[in-house]
Protein backbone atom coordinates (compact mmCIF):
# COMPACT_ATOMS: atom_id res chain seq x y z
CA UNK A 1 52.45 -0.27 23.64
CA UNK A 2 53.38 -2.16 20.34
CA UNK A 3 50.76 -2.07 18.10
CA UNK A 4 49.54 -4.32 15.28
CA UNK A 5 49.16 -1.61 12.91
CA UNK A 6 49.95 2.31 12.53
CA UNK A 7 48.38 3.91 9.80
CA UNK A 8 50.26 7.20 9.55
CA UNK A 9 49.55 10.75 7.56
CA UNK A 10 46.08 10.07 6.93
CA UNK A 11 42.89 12.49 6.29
CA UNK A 12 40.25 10.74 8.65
CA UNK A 13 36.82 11.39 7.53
CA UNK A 14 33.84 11.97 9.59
CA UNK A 15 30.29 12.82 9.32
CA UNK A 16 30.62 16.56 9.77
CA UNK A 17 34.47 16.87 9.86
CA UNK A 18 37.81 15.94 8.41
CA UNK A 19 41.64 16.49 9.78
CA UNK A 20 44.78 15.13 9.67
CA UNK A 21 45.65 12.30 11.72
CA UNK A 22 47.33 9.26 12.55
CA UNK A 23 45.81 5.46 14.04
CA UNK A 24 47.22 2.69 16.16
CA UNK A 25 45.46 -0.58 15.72
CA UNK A 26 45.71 -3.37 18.11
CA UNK A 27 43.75 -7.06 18.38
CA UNK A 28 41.38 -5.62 15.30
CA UNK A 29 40.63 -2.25 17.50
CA UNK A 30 41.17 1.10 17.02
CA UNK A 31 43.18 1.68 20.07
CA UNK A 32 44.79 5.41 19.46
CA UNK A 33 43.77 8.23 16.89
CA UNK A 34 46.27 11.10 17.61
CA UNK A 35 48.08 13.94 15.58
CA UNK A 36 51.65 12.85 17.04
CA UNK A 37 52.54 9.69 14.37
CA UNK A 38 55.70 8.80 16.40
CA UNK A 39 53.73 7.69 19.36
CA UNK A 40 52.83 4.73 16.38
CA UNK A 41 56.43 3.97 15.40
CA UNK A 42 56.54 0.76 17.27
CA UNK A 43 54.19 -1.13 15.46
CA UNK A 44 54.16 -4.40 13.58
CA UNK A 45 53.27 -3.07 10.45
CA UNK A 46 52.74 0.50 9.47
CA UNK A 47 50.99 2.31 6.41
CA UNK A 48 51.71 5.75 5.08
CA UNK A 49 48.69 6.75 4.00
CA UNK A 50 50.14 9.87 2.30
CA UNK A 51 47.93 12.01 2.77
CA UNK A 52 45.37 10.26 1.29
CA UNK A 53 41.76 10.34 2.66
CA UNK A 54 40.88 7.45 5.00
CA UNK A 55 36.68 6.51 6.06
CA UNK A 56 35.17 4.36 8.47
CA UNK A 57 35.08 1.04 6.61
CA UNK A 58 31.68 1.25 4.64
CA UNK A 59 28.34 -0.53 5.44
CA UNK A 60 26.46 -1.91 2.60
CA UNK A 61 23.09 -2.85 4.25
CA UNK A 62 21.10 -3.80 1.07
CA UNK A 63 22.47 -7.00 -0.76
CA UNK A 64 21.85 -9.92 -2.38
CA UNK A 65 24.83 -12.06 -2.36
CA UNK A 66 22.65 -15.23 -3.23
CA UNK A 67 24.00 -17.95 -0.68
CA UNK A 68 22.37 -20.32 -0.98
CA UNK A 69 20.70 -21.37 -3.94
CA UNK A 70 21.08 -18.68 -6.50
CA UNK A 71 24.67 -19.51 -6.61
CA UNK A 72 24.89 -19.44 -10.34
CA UNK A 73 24.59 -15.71 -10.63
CA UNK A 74 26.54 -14.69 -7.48
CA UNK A 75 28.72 -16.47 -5.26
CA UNK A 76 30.01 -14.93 -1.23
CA UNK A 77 33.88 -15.04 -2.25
CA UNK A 78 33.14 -13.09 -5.60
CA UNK A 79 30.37 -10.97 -4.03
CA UNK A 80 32.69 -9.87 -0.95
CA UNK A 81 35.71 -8.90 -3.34
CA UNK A 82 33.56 -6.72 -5.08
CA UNK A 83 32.94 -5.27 -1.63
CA UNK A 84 36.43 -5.17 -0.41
CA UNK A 85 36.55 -3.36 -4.00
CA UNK A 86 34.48 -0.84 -3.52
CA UNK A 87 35.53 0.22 0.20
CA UNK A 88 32.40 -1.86 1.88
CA UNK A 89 33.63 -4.28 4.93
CA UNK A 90 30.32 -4.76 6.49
CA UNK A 91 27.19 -5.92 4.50
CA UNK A 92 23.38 -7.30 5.36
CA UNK A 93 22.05 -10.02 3.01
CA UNK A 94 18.50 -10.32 2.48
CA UNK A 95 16.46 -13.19 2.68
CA UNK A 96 15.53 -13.89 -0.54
CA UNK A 97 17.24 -17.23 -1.37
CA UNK A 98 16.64 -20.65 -1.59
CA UNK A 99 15.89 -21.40 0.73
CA UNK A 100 14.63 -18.25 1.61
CA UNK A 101 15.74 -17.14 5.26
CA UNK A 102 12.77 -17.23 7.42
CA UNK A 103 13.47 -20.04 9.64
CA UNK A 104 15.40 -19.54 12.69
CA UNK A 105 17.72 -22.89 12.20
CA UNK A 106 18.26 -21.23 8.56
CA UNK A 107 20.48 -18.52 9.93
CA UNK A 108 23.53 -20.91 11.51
CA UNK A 109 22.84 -23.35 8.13
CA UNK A 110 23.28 -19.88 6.19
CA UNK A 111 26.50 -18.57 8.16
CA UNK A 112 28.20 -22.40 7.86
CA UNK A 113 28.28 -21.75 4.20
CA UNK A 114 29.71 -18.49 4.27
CA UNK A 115 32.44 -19.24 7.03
CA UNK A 116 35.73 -18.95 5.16
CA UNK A 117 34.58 -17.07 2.20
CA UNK A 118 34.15 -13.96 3.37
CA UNK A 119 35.98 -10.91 3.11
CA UNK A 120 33.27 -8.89 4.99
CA UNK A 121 31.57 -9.09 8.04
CA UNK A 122 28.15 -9.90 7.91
CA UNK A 123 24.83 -10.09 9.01
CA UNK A 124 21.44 -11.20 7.49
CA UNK A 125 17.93 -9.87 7.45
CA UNK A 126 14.90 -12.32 7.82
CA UNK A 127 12.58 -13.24 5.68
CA UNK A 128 8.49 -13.53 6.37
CA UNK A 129 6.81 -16.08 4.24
CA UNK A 130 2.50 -15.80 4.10
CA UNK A 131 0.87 -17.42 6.53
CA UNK A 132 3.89 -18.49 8.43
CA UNK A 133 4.15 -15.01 10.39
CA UNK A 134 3.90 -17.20 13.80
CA UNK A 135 8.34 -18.11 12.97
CA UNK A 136 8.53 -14.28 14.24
CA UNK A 137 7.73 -15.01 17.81
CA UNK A 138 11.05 -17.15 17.56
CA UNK A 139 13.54 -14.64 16.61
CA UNK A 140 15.44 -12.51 19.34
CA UNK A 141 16.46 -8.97 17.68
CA UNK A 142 20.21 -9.66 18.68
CA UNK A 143 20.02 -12.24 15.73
CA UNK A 144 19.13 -10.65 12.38
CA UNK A 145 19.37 -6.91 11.06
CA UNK A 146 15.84 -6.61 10.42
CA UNK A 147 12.60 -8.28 8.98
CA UNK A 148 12.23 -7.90 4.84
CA UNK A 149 8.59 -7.40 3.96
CA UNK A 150 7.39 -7.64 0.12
CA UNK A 151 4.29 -5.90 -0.21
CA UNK A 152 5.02 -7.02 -3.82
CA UNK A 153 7.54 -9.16 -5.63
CA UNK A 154 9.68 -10.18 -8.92
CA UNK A 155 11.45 -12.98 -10.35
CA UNK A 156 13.60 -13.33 -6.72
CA UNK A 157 11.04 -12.20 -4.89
CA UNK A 158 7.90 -14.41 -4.45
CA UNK A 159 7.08 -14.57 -0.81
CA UNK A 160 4.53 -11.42 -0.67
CA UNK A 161 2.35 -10.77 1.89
CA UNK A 162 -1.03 -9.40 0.47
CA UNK A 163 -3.30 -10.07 3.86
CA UNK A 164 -3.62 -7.17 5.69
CA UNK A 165 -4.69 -8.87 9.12
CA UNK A 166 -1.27 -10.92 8.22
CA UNK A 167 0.34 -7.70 8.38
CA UNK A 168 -0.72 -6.22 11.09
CA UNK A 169 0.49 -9.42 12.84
CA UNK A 170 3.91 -8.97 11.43
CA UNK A 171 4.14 -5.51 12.94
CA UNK A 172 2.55 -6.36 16.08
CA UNK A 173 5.08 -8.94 16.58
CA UNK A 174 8.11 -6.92 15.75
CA UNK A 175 6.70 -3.87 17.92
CA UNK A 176 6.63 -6.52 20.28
CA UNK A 177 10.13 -7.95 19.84
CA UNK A 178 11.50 -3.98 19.06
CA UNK A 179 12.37 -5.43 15.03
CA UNK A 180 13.19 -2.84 12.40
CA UNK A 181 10.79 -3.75 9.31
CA UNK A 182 12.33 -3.20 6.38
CA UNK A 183 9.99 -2.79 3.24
CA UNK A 184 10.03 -3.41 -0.22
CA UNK A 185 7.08 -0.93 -0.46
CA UNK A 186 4.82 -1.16 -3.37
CA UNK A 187 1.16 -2.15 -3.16
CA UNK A 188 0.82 -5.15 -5.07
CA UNK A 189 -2.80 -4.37 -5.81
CA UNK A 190 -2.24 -0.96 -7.71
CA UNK A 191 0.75 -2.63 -9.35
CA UNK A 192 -2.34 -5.32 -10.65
CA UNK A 193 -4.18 -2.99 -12.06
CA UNK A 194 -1.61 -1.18 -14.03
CA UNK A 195 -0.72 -4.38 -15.32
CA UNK A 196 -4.28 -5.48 -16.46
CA UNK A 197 -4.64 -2.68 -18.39
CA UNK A 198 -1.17 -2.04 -19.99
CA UNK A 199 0.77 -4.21 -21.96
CA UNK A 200 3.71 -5.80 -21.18
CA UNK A 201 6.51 -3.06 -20.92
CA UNK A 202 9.41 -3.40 -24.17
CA UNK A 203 11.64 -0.22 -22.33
CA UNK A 204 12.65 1.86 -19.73
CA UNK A 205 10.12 4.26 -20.18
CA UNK A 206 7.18 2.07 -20.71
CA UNK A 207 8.35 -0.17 -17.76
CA UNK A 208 8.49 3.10 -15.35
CA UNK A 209 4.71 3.51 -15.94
CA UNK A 210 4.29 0.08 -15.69
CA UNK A 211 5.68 -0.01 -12.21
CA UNK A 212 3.97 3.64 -11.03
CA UNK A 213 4.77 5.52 -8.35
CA UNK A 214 1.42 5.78 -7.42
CA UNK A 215 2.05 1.62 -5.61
CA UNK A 216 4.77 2.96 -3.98
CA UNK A 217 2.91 5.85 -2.33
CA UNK A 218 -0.20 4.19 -1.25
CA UNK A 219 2.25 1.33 -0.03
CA UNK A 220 4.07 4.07 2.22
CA UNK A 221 0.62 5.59 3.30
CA UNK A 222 -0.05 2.17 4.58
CA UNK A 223 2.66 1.91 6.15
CA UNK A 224 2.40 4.92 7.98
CA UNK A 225 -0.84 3.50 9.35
CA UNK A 226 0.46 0.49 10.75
CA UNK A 227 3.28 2.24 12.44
CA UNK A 228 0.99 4.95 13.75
CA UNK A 229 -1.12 1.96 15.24
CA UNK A 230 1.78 -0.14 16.65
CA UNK A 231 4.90 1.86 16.85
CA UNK A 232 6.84 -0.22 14.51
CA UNK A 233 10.14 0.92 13.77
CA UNK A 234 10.15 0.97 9.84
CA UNK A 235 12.63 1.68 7.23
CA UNK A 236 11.72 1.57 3.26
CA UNK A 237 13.84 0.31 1.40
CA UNK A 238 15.17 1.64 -2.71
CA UNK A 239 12.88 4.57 -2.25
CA UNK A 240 12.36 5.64 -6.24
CA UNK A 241 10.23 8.85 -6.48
CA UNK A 242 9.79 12.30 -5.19
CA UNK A 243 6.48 12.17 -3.85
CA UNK A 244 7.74 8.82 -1.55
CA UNK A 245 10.65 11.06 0.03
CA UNK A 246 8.16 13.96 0.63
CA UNK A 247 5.40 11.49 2.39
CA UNK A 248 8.36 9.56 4.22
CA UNK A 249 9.78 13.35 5.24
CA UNK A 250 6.37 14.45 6.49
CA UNK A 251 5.98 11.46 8.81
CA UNK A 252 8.84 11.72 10.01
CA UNK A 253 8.28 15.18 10.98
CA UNK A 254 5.11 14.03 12.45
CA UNK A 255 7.40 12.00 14.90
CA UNK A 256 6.83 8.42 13.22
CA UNK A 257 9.40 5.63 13.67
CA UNK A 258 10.18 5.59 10.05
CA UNK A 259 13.16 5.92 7.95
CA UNK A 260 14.47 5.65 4.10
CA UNK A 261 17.04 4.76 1.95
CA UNK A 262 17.66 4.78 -1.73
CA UNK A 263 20.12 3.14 -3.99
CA UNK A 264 23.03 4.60 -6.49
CA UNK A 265 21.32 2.80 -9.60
CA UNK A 266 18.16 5.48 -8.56
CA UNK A 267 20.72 8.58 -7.97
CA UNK A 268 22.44 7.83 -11.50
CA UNK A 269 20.26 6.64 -14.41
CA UNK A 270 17.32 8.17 -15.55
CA UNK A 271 14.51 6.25 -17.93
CA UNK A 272 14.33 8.47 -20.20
CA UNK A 273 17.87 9.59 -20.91
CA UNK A 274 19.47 5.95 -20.18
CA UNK A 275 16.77 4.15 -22.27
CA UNK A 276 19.08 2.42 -24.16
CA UNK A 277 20.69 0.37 -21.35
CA UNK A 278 17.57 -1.44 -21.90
CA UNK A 279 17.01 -4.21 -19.36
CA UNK A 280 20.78 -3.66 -17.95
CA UNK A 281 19.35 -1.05 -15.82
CA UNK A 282 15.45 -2.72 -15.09
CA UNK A 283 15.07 -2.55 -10.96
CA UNK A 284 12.02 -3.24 -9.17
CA UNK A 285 10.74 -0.56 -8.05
CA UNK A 286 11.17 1.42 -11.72
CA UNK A 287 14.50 4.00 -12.21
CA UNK A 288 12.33 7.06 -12.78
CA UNK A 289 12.98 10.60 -13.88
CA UNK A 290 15.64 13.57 -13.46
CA UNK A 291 12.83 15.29 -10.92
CA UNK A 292 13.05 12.28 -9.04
CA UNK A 293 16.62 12.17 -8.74
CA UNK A 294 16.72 15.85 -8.13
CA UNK A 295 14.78 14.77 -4.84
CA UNK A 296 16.74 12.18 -3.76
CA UNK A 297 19.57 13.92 -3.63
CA UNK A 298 18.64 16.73 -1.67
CA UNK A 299 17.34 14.25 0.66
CA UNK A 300 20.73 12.87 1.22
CA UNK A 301 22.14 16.67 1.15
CA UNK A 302 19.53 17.37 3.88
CA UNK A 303 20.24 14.42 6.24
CA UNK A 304 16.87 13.25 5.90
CA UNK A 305 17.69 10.41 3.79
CA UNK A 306 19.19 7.88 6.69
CA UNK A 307 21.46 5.74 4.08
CA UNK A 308 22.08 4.29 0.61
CA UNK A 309 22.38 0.43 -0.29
CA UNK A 310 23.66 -0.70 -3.30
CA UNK A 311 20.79 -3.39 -3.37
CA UNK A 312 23.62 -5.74 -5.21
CA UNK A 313 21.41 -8.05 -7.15
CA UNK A 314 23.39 -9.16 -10.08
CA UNK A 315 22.30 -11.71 -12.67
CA UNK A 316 23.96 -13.89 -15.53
CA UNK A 317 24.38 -12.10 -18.81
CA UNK A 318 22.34 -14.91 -20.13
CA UNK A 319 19.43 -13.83 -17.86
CA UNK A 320 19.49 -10.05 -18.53
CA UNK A 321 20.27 -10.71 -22.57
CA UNK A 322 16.48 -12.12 -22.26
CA UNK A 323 13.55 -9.83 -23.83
CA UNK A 324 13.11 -7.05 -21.92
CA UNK A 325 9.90 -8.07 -20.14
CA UNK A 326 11.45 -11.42 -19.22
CA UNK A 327 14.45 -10.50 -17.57
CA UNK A 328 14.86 -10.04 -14.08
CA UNK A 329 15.19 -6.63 -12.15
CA UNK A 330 18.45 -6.18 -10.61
CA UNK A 331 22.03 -5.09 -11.36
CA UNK A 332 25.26 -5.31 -9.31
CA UNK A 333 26.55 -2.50 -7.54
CA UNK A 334 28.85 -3.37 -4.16
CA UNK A 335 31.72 -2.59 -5.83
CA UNK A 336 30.51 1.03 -7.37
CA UNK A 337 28.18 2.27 -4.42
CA UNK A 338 31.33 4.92 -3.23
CA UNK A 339 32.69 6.68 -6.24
CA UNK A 340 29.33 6.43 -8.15
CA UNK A 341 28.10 8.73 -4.80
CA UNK A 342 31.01 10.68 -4.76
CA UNK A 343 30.83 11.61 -8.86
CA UNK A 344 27.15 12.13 -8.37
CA UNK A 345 27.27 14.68 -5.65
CA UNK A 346 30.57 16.23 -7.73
CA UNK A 347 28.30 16.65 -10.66
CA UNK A 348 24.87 17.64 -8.85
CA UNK A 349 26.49 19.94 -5.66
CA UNK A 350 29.57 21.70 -7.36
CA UNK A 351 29.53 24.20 -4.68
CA UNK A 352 30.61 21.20 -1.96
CA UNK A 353 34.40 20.70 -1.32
CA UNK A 354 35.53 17.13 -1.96
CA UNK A 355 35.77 16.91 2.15
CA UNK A 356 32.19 18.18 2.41
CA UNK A 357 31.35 15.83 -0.36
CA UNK A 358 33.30 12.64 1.55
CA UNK A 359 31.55 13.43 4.87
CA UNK A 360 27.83 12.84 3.38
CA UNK A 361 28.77 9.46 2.01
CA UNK A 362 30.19 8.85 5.58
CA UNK A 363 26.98 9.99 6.93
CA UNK A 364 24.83 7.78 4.64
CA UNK A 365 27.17 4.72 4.15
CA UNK A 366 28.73 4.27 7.65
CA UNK A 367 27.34 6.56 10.84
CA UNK A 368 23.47 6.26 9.55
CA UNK A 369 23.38 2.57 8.77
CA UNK A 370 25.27 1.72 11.51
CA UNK A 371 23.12 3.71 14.26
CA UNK A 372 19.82 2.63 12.21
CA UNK A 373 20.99 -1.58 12.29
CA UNK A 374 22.40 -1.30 15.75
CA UNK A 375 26.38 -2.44 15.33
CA UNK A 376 26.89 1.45 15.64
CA UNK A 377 29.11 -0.37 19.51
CA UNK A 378 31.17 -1.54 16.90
CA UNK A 379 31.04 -0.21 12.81
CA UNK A 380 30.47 3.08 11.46
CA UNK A 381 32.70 5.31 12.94
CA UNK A 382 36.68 6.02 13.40
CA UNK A 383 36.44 6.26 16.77
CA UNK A 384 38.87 4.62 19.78
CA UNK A 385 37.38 0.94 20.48
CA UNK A 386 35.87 0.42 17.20
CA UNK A 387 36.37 -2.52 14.64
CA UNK A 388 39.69 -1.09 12.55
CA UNK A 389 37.65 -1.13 9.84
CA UNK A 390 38.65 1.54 6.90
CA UNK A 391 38.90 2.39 3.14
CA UNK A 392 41.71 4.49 2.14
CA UNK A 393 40.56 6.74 -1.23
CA UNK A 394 43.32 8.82 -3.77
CA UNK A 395 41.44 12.24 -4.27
CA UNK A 396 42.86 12.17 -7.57
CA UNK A 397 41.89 8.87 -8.98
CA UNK A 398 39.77 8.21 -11.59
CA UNK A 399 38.22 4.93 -12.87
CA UNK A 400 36.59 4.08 -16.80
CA UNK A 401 34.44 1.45 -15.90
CA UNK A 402 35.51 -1.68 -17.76
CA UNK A 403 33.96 -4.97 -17.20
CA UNK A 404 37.50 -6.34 -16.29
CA UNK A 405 37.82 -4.65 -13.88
CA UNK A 406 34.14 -6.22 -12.63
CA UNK A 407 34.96 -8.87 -9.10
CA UNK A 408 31.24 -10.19 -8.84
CA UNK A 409 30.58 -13.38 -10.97
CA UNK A 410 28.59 -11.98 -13.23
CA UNK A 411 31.16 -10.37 -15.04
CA UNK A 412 29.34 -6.86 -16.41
CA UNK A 413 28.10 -3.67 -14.89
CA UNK A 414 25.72 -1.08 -15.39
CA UNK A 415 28.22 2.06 -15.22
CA UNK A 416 30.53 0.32 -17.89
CA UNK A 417 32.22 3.34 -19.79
CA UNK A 418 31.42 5.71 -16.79
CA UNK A 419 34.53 7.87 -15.69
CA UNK A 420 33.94 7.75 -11.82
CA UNK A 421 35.98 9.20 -9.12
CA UNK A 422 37.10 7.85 -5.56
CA UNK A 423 38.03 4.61 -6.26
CA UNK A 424 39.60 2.57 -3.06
CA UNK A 425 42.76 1.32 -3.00
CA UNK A 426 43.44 0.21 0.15
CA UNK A 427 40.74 -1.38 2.40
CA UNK A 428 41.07 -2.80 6.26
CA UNK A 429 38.98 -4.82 7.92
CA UNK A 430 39.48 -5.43 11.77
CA UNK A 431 42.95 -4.25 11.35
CA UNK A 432 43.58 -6.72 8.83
CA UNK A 433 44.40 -5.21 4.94
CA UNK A 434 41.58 -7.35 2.55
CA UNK A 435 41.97 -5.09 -0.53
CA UNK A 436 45.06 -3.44 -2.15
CA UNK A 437 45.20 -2.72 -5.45
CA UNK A 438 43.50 -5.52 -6.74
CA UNK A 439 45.11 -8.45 -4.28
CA UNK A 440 42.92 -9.71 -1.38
CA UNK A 441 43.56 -10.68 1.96
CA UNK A 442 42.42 -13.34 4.58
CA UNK A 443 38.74 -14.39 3.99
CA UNK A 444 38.33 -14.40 7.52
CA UNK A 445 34.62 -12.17 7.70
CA UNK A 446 32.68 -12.98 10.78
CA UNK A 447 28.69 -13.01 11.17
CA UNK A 448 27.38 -10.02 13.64
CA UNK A 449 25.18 -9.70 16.16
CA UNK A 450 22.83 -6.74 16.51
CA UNK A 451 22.91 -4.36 20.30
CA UNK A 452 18.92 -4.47 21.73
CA UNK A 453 17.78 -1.46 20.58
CA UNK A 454 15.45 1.11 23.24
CA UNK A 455 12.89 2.57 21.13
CA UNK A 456 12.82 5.64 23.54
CA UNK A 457 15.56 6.53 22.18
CA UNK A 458 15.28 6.66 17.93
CA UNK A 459 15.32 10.73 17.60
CA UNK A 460 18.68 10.62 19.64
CA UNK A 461 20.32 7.53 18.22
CA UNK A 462 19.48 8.21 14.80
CA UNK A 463 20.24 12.17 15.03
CA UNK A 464 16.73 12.48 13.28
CA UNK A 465 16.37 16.21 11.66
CA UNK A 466 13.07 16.46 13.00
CA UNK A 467 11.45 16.90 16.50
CA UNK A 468 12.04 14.75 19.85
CA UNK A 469 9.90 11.84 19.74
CA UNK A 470 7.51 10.57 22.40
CA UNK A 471 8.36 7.42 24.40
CA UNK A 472 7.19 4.91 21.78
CA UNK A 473 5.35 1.90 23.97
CA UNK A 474 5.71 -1.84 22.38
CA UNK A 475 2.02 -2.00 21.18
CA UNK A 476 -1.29 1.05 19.98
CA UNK A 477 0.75 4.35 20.26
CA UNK A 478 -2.04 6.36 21.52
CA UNK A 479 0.26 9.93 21.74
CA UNK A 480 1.26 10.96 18.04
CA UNK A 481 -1.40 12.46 16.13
């Protein structure tokens, strides 16, 4: 067999192992992965990786590339060389746009736009606006990644859904339709009160009690609830303080459907040391303290933690030069999700080899989301039959952060100054080289669609920690607890 593309002397990195090997692609497959490299000679093209390490092609499932609408602080063809940048060749958009993406017709009008601009593949997660829950009953779950619930909201973010009955429709529907809910959980209530009786936040600090944790557990708590009552499968999204991961761990213990992520901006800064990066690093929910960081990476260390999204949300300088109160939560963060993990567990887990420390952002950035979002027929893996999707990372690189060196259109980052390791060089998607060295390839990114997911089967197909779960039925779950 001639093969499109051999990519020869490579460290291939899994979740729980790495070794030497070599791959023949063919028609945007992975076709052969064997340690004999001159069964690959005849190939159209072949890269030595030299000994370089090589991961499955990472999934960022948390951004906002802001097609349509919100062009002016983002655009797809700046937002997906970021990605290509950073080792990411899959990504999930959220809804949150203008218009925001919770009409069916909206998701072809969406992907139109995008066609031809995209250096990723793709897929979108719907939006749910209040009182308009009934557009649910329309979607199939082969269509989007997930439904985004607000339980509260921001300058982006305005489509909150407050009614309970509302929301026990929303996850009666997607128990219904087997949806994954994804939640921006923090009670919007609690969040009132804090803000009636404390004034408008002028820092980090102040803003992180401003934005307690205490919305973010009773959010969860409610959560847990509905899930218990309808066997939603649920998954929380930028998960900020200890006590969340130690509820969300306990539940799903208990055998609940529910899983978490968190985001690099919440593994990194810290309020109170990083107060000076003023509204640079503001994120709804709050960055919060070293003990909460302390959690979340043990979480990840643990496996309980099912994956980490970037939650890419950059704004113009003009925007985030406003007073602090006034400008908007979110920073960019495609392009520095991978060696801002990597330098994080170097500096927290000095005991882990680099391999070790390579397989748990494999486990969280490519096997978890892709299992959890159901492309894991296709993404996630290096595995024979798989998209060719891969980044290829220099051990011994290291980057100084310089705004230069910054592909999104906004032009500035967070970690500027930051001396971060595992920087990408090379990445492939579908056999096809879209990154090298700062050159891009073929815009050619394609929207997904997402395998029906059994929700028999969640312990096995997420490789859940925790205990076998009971056949989860489509409505009232009668047998946990």
């Amino acid at each position: 067999m001639q093969y499109d593309l051999s990519i020869i002397n490579g460290r291939l990195v899994y979740k729980d192992q790495v070794f030497k090997g070599h791959i023949g692609v063919k028609n945007g497959k992975i076709a052969i992965i064997t340690n004999r490299k001159d069964m690959l000679f005849n190939a159209k093209k072949i890269i030595d990786a030299n000994d370089n390490y090589i991961l499955p092609g990472l999934i960022d499932s948390h951004v906002h590339f802001r097609t349509p609408g919100l062009t002016y602080k983002e655009t797809w063809k700046t937002a997906s060389r970021a990605a290509v940048a950073g080792g990411v060749t899959t990504v999930l958009d959220m809804p949150n746009t203008n218009p925001y993406l919770s009409k069916v017709d909206l998701i072809d009008e969406k992907n139109n736009l995008i066609k031809g601009t995209s250096l990723v593949d793709y897929g979108f997660h719907f939006g749910v606006e209040p009182g308009k829950s009934y557009y649910l009953n329309l979607l199939n779950s082969n269509m989007i990644a997930s439904v985004k619930v607000f339980l509260t909201g921001h300058h982006t973010a305005k489509n909150i859904i407050k009614d309970r009955t509302e929301l026990e429709e929303i996850f009666r529907i997607a128990a219904e339709k087997n949806i994954i809910l994804t939640l921006h959980a923090e009670d919007e209530d609690t969040l009132n009160l804090f803000r009636q009786y404390n004034n408008a936040p002028t820092n980090l600090i102040e803003y992180e009690r401003h934005l307690s944790r205490s919305a973010g557990i009773i959010a969860i708590g409610k959560a847990i609830e509905l899930v218990k009552q309808y066997g939603t499968q649920v998954h929380v999204l930028h998960v900020s303080s200890a006590e969340e991961v130690e509820l969300l761990e306990v539940a799903a213990k208990a055998g609940y459907p529910i899983t978490f992520e968190t985001t690099p901006h919440q593994l990194w800064f810290d309020a109170m040391k990083d107060v000076e990066l003023g509204s640079r690093v503001k994120l709804s929910p709050a960055i919060r303290s070293e003990k909460d960081q302390l959690k979340l990476w043990k979480s990840l260390i643990d496996g309980t933690m099912i994956s980490v999204g970037s939650d890419h949300a950059p704004h113009s300088n003009k925007e985030k030069k406003r007073n602090f109160y006034e400008a908007p939560p979110g920073l960019p963060g495609v392009q520095e999700i991978l060696p801002v993990l990597i330098t994080g567990l170097m500096k927290n887990y000095p005991n882990l080899t680099f391999e070790e420390i390579l397989s748990k952002v494999v486990s969280v950035m490519a096997e978890g989301p892709s299992k959890l979002f159901k492309i894991s027929d296709r993404k996630g893996r290096i595995e024979e039959g798989l998209d060719a999707d891969f980044t290829i990372i220099d051990p011994e690189d290291e980057w100084v952060v310089k705004k230069e060196d910054i592909y999104s259109l906004c032009q500035w980052s967070a970690y500027e100054g930051e001396t971060l390791k595992g920087r990408p060089f090379m990445t492939i998607r579908r056999g096809k080289v879209v990154y090298l060295n700062g050159e891009f390839g073929e815009a050619d990114g394609k929207l997904l669609t997402f395998k029906e997911f059994d929700p028999s089967k969640f312990n096995e197909f997420m490789s859940s920690p925790f205990q076998q779960l009971n056949k989860m039925k489509a409505f009232r779950r009668t047998n946990i607890l």
